[in-house]
N, C-alpha and C. Protein backbone atom coordinates (compact mmCIF):
# COMPACT_ATOMS: atom_id res chain seq x y z
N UNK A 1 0.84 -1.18 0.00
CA UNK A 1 0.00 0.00 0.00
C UNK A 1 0.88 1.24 0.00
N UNK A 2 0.39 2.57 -0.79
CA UNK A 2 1.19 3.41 -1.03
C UNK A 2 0.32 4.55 -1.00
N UNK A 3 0.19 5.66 -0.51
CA UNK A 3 0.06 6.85 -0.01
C UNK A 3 0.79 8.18 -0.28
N UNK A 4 0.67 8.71 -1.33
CA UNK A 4 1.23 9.83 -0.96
C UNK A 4 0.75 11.33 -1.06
N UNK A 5 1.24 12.09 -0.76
CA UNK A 5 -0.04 13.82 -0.14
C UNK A 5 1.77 14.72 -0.40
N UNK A 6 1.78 15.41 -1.41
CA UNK A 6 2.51 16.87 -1.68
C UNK A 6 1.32 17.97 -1.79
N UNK A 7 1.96 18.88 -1.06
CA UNK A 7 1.71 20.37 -1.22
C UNK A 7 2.26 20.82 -2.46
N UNK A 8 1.48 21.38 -3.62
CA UNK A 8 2.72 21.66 -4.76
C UNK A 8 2.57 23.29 -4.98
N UNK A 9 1.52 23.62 -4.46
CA UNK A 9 1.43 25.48 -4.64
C UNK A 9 0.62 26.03 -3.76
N UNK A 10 0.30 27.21 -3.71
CA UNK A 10 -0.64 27.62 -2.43
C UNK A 10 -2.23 27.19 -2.88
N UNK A 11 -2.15 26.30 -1.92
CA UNK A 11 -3.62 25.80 -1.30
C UNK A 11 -3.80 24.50 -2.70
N UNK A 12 -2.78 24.24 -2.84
CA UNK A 12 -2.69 23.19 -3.79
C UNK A 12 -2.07 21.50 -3.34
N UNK A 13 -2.58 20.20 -3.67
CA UNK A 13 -1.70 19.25 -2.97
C UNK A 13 -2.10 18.18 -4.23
N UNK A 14 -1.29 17.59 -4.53
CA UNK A 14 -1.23 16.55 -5.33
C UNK A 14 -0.69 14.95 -4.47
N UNK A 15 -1.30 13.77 -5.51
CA UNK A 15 -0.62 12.48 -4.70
C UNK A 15 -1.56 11.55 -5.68
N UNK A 16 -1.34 10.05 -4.67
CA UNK A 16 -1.83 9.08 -5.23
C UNK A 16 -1.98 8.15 -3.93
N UNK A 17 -2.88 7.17 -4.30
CA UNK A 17 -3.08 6.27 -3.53
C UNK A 17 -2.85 4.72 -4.46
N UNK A 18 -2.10 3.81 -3.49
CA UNK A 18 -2.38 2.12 -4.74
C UNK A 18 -2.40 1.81 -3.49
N UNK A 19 -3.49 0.80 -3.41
CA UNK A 19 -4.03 -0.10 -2.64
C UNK A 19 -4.02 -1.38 -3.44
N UNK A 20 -3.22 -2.75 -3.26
CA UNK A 20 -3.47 -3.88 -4.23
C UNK A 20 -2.82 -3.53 -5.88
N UNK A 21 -3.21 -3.72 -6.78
CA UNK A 21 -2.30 -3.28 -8.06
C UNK A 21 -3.11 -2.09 -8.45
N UNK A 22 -4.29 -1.55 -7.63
CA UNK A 22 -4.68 -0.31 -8.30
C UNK A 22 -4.23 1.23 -7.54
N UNK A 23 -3.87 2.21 -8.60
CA UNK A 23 -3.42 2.84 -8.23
C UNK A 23 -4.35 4.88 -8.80
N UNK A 24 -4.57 5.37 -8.04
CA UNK A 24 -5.53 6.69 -8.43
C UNK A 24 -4.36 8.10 -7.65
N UNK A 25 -4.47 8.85 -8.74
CA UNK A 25 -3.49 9.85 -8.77
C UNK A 25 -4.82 10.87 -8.72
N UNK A 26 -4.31 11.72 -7.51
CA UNK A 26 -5.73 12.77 -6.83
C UNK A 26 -5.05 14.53 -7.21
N UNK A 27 -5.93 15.10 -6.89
CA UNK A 27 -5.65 16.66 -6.65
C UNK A 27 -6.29 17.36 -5.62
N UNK A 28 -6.07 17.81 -5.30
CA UNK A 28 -6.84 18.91 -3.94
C UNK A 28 -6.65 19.99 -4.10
N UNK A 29 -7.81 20.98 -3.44
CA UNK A 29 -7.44 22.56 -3.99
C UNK A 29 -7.92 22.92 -2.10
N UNK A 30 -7.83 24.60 -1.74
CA UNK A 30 -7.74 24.97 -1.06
C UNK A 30 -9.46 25.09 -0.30
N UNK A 31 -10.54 24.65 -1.04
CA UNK A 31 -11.53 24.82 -1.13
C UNK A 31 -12.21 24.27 0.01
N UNK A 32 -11.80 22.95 0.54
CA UNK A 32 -11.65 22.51 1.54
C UNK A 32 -10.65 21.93 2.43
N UNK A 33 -11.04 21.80 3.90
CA UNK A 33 -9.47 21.40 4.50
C UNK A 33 -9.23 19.58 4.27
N UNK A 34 -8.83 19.37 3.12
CA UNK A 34 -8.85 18.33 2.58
C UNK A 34 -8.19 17.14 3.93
N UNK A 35 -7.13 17.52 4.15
CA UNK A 35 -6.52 16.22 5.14
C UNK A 35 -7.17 16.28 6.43
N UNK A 36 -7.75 17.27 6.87
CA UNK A 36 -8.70 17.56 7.69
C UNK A 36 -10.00 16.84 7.78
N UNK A 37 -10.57 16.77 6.55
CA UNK A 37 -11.89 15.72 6.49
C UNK A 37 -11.42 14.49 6.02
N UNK A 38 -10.33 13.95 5.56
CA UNK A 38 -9.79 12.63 5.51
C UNK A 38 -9.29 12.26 7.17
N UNK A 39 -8.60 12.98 7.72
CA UNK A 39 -8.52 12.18 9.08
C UNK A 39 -9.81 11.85 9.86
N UNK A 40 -10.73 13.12 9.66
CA UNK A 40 -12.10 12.81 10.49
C UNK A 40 -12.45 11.72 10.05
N UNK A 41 -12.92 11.62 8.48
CA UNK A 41 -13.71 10.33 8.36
C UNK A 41 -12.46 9.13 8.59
N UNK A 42 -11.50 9.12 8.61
CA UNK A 42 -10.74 7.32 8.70
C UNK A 42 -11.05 7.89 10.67
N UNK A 43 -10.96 8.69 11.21
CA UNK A 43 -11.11 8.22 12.91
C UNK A 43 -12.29 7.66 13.36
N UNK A 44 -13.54 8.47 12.43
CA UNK A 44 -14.31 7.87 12.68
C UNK A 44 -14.75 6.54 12.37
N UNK A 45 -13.93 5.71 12.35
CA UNK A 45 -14.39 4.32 11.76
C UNK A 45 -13.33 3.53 13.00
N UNK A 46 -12.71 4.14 13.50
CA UNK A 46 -11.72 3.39 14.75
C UNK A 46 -12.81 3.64 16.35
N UNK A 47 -13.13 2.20 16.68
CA UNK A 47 -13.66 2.61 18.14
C UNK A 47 -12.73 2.94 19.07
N UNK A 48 -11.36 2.77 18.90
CA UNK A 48 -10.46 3.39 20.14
C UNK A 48 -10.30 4.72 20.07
N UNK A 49 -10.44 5.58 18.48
CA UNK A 49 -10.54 6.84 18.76
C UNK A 49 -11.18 7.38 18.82
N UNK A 50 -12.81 7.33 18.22
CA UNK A 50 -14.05 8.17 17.83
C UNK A 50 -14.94 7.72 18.91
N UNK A 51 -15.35 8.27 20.13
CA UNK A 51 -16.34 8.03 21.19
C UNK A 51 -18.11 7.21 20.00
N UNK A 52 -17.93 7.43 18.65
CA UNK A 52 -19.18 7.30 18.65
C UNK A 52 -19.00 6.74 17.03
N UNK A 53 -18.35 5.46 16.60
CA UNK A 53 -17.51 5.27 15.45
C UNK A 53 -18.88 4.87 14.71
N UNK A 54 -18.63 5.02 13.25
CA UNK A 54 -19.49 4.41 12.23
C UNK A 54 -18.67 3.38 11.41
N UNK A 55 -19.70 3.15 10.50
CA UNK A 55 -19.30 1.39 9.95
C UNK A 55 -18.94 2.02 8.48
N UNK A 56 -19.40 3.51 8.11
CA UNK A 56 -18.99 3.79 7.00
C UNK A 56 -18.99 5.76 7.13
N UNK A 57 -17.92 5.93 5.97
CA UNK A 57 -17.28 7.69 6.02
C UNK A 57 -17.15 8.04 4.85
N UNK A 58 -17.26 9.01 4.07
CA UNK A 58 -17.40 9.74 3.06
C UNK A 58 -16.48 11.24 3.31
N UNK A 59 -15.59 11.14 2.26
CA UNK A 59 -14.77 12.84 2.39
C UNK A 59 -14.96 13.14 0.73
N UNK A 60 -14.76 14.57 0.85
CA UNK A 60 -14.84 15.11 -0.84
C UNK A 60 -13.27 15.98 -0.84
N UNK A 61 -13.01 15.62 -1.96
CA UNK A 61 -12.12 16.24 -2.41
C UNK A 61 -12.06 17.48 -3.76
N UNK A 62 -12.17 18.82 -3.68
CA UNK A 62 -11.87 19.24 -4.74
C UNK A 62 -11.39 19.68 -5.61
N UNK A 63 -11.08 19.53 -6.70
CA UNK A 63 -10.21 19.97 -7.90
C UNK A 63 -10.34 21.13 -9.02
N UNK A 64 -11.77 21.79 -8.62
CA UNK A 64 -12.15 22.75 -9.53
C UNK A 64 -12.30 22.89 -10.81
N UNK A 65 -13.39 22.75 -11.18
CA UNK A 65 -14.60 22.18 -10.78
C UNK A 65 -15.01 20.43 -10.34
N UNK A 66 -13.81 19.77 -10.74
CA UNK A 66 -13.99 18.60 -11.02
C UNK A 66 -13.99 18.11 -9.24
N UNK A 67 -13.54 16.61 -8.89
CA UNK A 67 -13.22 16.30 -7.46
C UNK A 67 -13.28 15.01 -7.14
N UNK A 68 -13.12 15.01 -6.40
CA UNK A 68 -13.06 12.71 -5.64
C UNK A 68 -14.16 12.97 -4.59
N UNK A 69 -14.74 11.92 -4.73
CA UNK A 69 -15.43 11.40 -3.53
C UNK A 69 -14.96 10.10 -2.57
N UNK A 70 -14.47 10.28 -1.84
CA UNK A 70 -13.89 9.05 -1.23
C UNK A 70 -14.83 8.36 0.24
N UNK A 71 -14.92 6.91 -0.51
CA UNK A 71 -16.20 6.32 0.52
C UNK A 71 -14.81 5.17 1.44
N UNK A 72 -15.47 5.28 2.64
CA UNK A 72 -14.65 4.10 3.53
C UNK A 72 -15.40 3.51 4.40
N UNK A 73 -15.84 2.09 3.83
CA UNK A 73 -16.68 1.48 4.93
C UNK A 73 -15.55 0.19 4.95
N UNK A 74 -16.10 -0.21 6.55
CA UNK A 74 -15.47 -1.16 7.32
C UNK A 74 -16.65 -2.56 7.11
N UNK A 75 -15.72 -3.88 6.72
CA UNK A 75 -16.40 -5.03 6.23
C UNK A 75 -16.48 -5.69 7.56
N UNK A 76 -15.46 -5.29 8.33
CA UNK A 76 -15.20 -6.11 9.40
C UNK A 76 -13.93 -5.50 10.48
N UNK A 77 -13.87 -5.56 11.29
CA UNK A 77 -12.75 -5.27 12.37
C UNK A 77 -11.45 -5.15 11.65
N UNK A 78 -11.16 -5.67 11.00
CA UNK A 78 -9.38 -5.70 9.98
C UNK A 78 -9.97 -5.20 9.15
N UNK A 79 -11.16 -5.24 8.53
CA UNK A 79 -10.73 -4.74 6.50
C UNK A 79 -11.40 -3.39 6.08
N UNK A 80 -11.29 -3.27 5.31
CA UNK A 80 -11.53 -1.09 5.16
C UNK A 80 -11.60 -1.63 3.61
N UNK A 81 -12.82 -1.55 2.98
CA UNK A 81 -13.27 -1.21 1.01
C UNK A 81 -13.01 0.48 1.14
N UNK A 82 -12.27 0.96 0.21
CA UNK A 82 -12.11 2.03 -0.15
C UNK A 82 -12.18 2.49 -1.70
N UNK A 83 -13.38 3.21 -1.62
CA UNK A 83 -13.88 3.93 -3.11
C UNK A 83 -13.80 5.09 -3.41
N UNK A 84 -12.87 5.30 -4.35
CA UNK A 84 -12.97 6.47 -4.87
C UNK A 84 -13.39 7.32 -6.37
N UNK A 85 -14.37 7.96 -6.21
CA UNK A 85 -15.24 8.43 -7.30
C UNK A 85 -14.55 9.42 -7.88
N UNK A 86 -14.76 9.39 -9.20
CA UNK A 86 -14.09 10.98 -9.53
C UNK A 86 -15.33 12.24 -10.24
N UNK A 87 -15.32 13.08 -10.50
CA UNK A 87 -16.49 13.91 -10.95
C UNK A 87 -15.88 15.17 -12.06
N UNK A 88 -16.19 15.26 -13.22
CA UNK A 88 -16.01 15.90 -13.83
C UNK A 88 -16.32 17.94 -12.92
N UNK A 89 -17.74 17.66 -12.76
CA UNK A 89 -18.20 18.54 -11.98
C UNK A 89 -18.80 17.87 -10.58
N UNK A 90 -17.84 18.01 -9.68
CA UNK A 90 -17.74 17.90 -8.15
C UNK A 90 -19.03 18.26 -7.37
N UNK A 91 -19.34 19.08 -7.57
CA UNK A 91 -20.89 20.16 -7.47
C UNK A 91 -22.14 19.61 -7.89
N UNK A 92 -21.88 19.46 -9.02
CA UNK A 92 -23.32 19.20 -9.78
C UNK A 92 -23.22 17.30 -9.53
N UNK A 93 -22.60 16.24 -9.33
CA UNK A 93 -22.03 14.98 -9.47
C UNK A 93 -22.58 15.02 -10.92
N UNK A 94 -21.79 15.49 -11.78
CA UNK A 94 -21.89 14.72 -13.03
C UNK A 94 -20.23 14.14 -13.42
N UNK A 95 -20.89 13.37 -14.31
CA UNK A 95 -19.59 12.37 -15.17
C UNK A 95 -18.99 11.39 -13.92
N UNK A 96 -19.55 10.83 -13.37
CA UNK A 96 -18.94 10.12 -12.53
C UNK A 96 -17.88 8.66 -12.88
N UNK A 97 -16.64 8.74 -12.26
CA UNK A 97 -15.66 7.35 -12.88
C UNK A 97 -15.41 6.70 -11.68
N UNK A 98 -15.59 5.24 -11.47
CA UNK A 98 -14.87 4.68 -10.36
C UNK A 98 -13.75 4.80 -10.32
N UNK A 99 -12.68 5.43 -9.87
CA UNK A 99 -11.43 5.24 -9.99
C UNK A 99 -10.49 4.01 -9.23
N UNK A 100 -11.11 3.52 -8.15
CA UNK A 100 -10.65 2.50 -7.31
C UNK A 100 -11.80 1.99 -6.36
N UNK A 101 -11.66 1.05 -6.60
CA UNK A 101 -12.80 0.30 -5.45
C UNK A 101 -12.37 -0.73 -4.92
N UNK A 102 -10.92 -0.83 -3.62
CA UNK A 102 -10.36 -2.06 -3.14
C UNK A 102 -10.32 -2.11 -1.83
N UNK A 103 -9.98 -3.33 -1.06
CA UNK A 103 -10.23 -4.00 0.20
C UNK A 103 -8.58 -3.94 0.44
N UNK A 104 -8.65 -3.44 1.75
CA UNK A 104 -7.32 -3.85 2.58
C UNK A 104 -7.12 -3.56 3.64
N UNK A 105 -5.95 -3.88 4.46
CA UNK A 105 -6.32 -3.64 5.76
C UNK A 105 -6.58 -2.50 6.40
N UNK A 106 -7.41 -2.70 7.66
CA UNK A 106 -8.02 -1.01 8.08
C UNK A 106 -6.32 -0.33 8.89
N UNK A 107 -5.40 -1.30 9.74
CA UNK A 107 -4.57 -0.87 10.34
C UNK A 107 -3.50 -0.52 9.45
N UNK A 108 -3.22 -1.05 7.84
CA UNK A 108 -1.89 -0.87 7.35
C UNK A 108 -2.70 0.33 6.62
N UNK A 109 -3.56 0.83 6.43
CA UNK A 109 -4.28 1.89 5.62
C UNK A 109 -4.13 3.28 6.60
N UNK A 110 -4.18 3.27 8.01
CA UNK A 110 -4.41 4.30 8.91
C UNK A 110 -2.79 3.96 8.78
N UNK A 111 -2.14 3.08 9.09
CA UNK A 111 -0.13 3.60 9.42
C UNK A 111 0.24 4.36 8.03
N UNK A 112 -0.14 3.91 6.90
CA UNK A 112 0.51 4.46 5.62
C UNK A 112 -0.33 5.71 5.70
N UNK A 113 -1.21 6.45 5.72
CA UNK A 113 -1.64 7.82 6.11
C UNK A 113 -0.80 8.35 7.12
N UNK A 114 -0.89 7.47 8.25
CA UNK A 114 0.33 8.58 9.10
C UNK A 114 1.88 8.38 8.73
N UNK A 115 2.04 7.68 8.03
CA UNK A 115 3.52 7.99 7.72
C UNK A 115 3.64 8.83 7.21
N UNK A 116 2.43 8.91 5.81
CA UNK A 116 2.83 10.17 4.96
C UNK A 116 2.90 11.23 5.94
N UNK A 117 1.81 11.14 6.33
CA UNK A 117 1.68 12.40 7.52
C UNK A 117 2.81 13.03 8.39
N UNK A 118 3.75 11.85 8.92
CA UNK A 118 4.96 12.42 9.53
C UNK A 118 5.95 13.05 8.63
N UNK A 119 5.72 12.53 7.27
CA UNK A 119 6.69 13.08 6.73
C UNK A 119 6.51 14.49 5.78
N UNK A 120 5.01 14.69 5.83
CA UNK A 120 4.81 16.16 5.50
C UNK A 120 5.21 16.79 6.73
N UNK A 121 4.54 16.43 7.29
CA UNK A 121 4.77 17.72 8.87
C UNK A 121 6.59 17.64 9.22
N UNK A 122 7.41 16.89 8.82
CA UNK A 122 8.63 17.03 8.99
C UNK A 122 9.28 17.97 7.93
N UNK A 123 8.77 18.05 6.83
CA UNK A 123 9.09 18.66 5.77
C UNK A 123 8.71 20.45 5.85
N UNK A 124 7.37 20.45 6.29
CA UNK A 124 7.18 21.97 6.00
C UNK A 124 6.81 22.30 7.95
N UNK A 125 6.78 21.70 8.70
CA UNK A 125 6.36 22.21 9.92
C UNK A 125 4.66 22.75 9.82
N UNK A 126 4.31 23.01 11.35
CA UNK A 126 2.70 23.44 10.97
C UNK A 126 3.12 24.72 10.47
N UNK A 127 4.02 25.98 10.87
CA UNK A 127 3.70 27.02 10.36
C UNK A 127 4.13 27.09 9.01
N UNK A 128 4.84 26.02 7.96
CA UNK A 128 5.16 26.22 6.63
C UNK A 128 3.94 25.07 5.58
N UNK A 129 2.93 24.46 6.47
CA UNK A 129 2.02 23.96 6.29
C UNK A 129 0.27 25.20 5.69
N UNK A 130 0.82 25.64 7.20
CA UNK A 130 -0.25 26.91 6.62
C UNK A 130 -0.03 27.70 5.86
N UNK A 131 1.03 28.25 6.09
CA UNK A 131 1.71 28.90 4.45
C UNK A 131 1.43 28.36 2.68
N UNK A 132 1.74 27.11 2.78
CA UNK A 132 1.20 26.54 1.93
C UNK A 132 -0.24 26.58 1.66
N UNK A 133 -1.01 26.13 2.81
CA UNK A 133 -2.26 25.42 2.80
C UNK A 133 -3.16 26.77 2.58
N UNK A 134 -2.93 28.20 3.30
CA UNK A 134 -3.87 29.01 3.05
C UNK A 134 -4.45 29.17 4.55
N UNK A 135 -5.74 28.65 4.24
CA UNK A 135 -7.06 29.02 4.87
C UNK A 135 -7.12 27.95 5.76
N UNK A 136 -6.41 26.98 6.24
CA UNK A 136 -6.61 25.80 7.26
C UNK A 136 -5.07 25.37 7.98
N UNK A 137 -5.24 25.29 9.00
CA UNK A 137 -3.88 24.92 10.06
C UNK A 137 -3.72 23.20 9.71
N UNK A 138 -2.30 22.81 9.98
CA UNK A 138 -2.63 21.16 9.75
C UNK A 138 -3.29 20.70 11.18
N UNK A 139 -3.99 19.50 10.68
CA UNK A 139 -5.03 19.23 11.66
C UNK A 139 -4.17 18.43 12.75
N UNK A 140 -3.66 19.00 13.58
CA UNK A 140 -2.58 18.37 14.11
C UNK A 140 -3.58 17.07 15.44
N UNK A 141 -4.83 17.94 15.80
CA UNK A 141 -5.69 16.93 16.98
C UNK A 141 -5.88 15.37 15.92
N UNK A 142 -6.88 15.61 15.23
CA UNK A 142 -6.97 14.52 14.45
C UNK A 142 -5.41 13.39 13.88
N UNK A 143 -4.60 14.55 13.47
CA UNK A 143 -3.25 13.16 13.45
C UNK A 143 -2.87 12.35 14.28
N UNK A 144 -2.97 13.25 15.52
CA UNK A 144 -2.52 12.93 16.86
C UNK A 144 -2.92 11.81 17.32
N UNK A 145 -4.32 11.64 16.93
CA UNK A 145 -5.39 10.89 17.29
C UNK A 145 -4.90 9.05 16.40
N UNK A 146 -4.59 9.76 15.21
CA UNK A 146 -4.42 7.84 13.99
C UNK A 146 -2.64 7.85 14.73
N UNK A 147 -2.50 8.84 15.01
CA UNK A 147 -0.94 8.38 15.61
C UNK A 147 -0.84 7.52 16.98
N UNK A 148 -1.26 8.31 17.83
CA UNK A 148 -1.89 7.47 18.75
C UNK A 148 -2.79 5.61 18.52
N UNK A 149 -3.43 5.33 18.00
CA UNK A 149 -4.35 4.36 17.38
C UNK A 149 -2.70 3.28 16.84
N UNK A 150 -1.81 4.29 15.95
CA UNK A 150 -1.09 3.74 14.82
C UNK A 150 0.02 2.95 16.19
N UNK A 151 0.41 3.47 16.94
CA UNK A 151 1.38 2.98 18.69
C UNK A 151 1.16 2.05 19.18
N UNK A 152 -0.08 1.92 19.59
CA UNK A 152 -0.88 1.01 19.99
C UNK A 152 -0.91 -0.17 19.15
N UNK A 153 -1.19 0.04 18.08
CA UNK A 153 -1.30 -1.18 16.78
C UNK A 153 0.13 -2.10 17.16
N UNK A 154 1.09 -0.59 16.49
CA UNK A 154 2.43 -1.86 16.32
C UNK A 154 3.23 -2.71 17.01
């Protein structure tokens, strides 16, 4: 499994995800606090971190106009299906493409997010994070939180 999240301009972040042999190359714009609603929805699917966990999470991603929809439901205690939609127009959901629709583990899925994660925040710090990012601080409670979860695991 492979993960990765660059900042490439202000309020801009590029990456990819391969889960299994499939692999989806994303974009993010400043529009929302993108890693911000990706940590919420993967915590909320952990009962050691979310007082009140669900069995399934939805984050949007956007690209202007276009965007991802990313679904994460839990099959079972270990396994995490992860779907990601793409949308010509993000807004309106038209043109919709599956871009990935695969099963793998829920714990090696939350460590490869926080790795990336350590290694952005080592790279730009929170205050060269916001610089980048604009309009949102890195969500440092929520990391804290799959980091914590990620300790425990190993």
């Amino acid at each position: 499994m492979k993960f990765e999240y660059e900042l490439t301009g202000i309020g801009w972040a590029d990456g990819c995800i391969e889960i299994n042999s499939s692999t989806v190359h994303f974009a993010a714009s400043y529009i929302t606090d993108a890693l911000y609603d990706m940590l919420k929805a993967v915590n909320s699917l952990v009962p050691e971190v979310s007082p009140f966990p669900v069995s399934m999470a939805q984050f949007e991603w956007n690209e202007e106009p276009g965007g991802t929809v990313w679904t994460l439901s839990k099959i079972n205690v270990n396994s995490l299906r992860v779907q990601i939609k793409s949308y010509e127009d993000l807004r309106n959901k038209k043109n919709q493409v599956i871009e990935l629709d695969e099963t793998c583990s829920i714990h090696e899925f939350i460590r490869t997010i926080a790795q990336t994660l350590d290694m952005l925040l080592r790279k730009y710090g929170r205050e060269g994070y916001k610089e980048k990012w604009v309009n949102f601080d890195f969500p440092m409670d929520n990391y804290l939180k799959l980091k914590g979860f990620t300790a425990k695991k190993d």
